[in-house]
C-alpha atoms as a PDB file:
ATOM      1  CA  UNK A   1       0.000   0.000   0.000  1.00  0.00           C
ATOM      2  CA  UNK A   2       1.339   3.388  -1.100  1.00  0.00           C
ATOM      3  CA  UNK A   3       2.072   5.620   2.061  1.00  0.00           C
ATOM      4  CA  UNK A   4      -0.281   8.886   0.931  1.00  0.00           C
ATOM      5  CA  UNK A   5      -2.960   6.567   0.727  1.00  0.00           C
ATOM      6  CA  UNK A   6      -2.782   4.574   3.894  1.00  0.00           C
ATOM      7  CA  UNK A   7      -2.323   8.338   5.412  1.00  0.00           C
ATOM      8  CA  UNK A   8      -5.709   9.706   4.187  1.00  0.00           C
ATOM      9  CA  UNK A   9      -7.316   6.386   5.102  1.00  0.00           C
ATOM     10  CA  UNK A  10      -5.929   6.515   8.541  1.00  0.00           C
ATOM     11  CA  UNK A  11      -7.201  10.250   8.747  1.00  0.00           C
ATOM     12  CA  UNK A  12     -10.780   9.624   7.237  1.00  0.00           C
ATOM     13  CA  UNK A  13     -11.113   6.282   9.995  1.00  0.00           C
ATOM     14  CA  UNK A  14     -12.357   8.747  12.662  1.00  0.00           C
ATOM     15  CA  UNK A  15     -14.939  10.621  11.009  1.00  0.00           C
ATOM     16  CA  UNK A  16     -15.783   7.499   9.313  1.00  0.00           C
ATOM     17  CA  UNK A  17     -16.882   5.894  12.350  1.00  0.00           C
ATOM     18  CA  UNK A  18     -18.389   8.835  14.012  1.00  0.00           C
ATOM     19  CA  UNK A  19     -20.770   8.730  11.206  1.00  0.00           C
ATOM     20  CA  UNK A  20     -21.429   5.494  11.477  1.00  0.00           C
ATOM     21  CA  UNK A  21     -22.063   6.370  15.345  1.00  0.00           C
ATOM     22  CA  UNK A  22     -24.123   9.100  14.461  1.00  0.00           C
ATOM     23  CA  UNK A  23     -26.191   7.322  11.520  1.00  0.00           C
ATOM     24  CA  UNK A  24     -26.979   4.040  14.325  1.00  0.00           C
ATOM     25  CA  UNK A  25     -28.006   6.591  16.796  1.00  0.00           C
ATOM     26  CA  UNK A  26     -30.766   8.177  14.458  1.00  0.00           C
ATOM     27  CA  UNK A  27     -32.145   5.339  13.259  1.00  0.00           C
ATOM     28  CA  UNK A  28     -32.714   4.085  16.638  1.00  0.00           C
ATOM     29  CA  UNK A  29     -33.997   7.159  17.862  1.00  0.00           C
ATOM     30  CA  UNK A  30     -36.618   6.886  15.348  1.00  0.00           C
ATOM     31  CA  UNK A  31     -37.758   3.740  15.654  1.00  0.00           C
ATOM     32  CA  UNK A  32     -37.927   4.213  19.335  1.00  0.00           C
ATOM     33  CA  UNK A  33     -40.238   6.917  18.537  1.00  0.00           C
ATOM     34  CA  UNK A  34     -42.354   5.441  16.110  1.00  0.00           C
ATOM     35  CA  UNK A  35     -43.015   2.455  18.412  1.00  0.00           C
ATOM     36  CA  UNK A  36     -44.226   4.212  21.435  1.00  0.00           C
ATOM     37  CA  UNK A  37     -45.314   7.253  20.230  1.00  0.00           C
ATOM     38  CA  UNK A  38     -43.708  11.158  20.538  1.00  0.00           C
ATOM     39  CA  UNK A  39     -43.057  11.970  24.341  1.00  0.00           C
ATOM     40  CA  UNK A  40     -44.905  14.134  26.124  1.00  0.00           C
ATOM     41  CA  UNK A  41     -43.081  15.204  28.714  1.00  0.00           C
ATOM     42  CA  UNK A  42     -39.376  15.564  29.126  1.00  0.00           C
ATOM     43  CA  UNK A  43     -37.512  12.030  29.823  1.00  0.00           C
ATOM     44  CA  UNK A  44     -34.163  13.948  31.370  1.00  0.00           C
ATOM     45  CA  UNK A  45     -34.008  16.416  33.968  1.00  0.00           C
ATOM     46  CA  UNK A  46     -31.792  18.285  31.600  1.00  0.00           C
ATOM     47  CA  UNK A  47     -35.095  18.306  28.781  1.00  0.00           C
ATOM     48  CA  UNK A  48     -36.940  20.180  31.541  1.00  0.00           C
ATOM     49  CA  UNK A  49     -37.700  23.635  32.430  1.00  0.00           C
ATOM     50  CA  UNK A  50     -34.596  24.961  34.596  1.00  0.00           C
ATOM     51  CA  UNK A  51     -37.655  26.683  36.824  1.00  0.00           C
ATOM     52  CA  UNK A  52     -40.010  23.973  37.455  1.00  0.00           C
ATOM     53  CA  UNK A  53     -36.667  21.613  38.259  1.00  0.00           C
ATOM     54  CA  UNK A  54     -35.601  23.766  41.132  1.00  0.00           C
ATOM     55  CA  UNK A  55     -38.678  24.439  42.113  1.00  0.00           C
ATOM     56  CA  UNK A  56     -39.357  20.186  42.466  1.00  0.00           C
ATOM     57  CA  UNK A  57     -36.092  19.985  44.215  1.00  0.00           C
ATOM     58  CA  UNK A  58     -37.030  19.005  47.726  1.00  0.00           C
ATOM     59  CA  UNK A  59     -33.886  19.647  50.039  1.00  0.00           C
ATOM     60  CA  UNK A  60     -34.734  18.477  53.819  1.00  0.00           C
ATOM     61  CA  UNK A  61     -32.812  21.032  56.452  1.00  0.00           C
ATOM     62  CA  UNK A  62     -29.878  20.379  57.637  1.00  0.00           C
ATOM     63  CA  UNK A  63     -30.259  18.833  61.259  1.00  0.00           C
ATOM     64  CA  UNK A  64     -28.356  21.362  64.033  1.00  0.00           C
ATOM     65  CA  UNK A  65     -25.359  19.619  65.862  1.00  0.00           C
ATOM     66  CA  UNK A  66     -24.088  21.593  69.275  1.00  0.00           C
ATOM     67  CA  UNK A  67     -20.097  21.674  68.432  1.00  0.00           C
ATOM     68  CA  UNK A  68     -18.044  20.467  71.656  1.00  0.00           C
ATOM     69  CA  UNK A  69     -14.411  20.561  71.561  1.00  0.00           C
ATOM     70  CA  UNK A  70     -12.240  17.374  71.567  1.00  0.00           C
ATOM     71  CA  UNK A  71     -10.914  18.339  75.313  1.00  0.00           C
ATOM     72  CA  UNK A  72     -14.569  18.172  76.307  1.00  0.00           C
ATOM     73  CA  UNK A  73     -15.273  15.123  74.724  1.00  0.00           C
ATOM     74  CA  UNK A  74     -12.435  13.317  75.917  1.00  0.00           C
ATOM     75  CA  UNK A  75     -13.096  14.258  79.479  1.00  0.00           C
ATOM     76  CA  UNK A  76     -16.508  13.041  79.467  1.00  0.00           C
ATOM     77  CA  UNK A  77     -15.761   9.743  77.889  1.00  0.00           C
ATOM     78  CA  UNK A  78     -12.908   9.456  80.427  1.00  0.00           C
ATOM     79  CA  UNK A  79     -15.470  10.035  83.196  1.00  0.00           C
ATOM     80  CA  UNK A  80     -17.693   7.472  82.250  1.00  0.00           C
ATOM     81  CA  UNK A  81     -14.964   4.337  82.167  1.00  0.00           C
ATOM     82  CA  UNK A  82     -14.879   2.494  85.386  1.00  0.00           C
ATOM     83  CA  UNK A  83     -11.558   2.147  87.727  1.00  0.00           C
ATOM     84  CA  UNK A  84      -9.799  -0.700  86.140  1.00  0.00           C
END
């Protein structure tokens, strides 16, 4: 094989194959639609409106926690253990 040409086969390969990618993608898409029908609503949070998605986003509160420091901790788990 002549070198130009295996060089301009080797540089078509990628966009030969992301067509190929591209074409497989499509016709499954369509199919996909033709069998159950168009959708009606959005199937990815990303297809949806950016408004009603934060607006559905349920975030519980964050629970409060009293902050003790590690001297006070240690001295009343040391005051708890029993004489040895």
């Amino acid at each position: 094989m002549d070198f130009p040409l295996l060089l301009l086969v080797l540089l078509a390969l990628p966009f030969v194959v992301a067509a190929v990618i591209v074409a497989v993608s499509v016709i499954r898409r369509r199919r996909s639609a033709e069998a159950h029908g168009p959708a009606t609503e959005p199937v990815h949070r990303g297809q949806a409106d950016t408004a009603a998605v934060q607006s559905a986003a349920v975030h519980p509160p964050a629970a409060g926690r009293r902050v003790r420091a590690g001297r006070e901790r240690r001295a009343a788990s040391a005051g708890r253990l029993p004489d040895a």
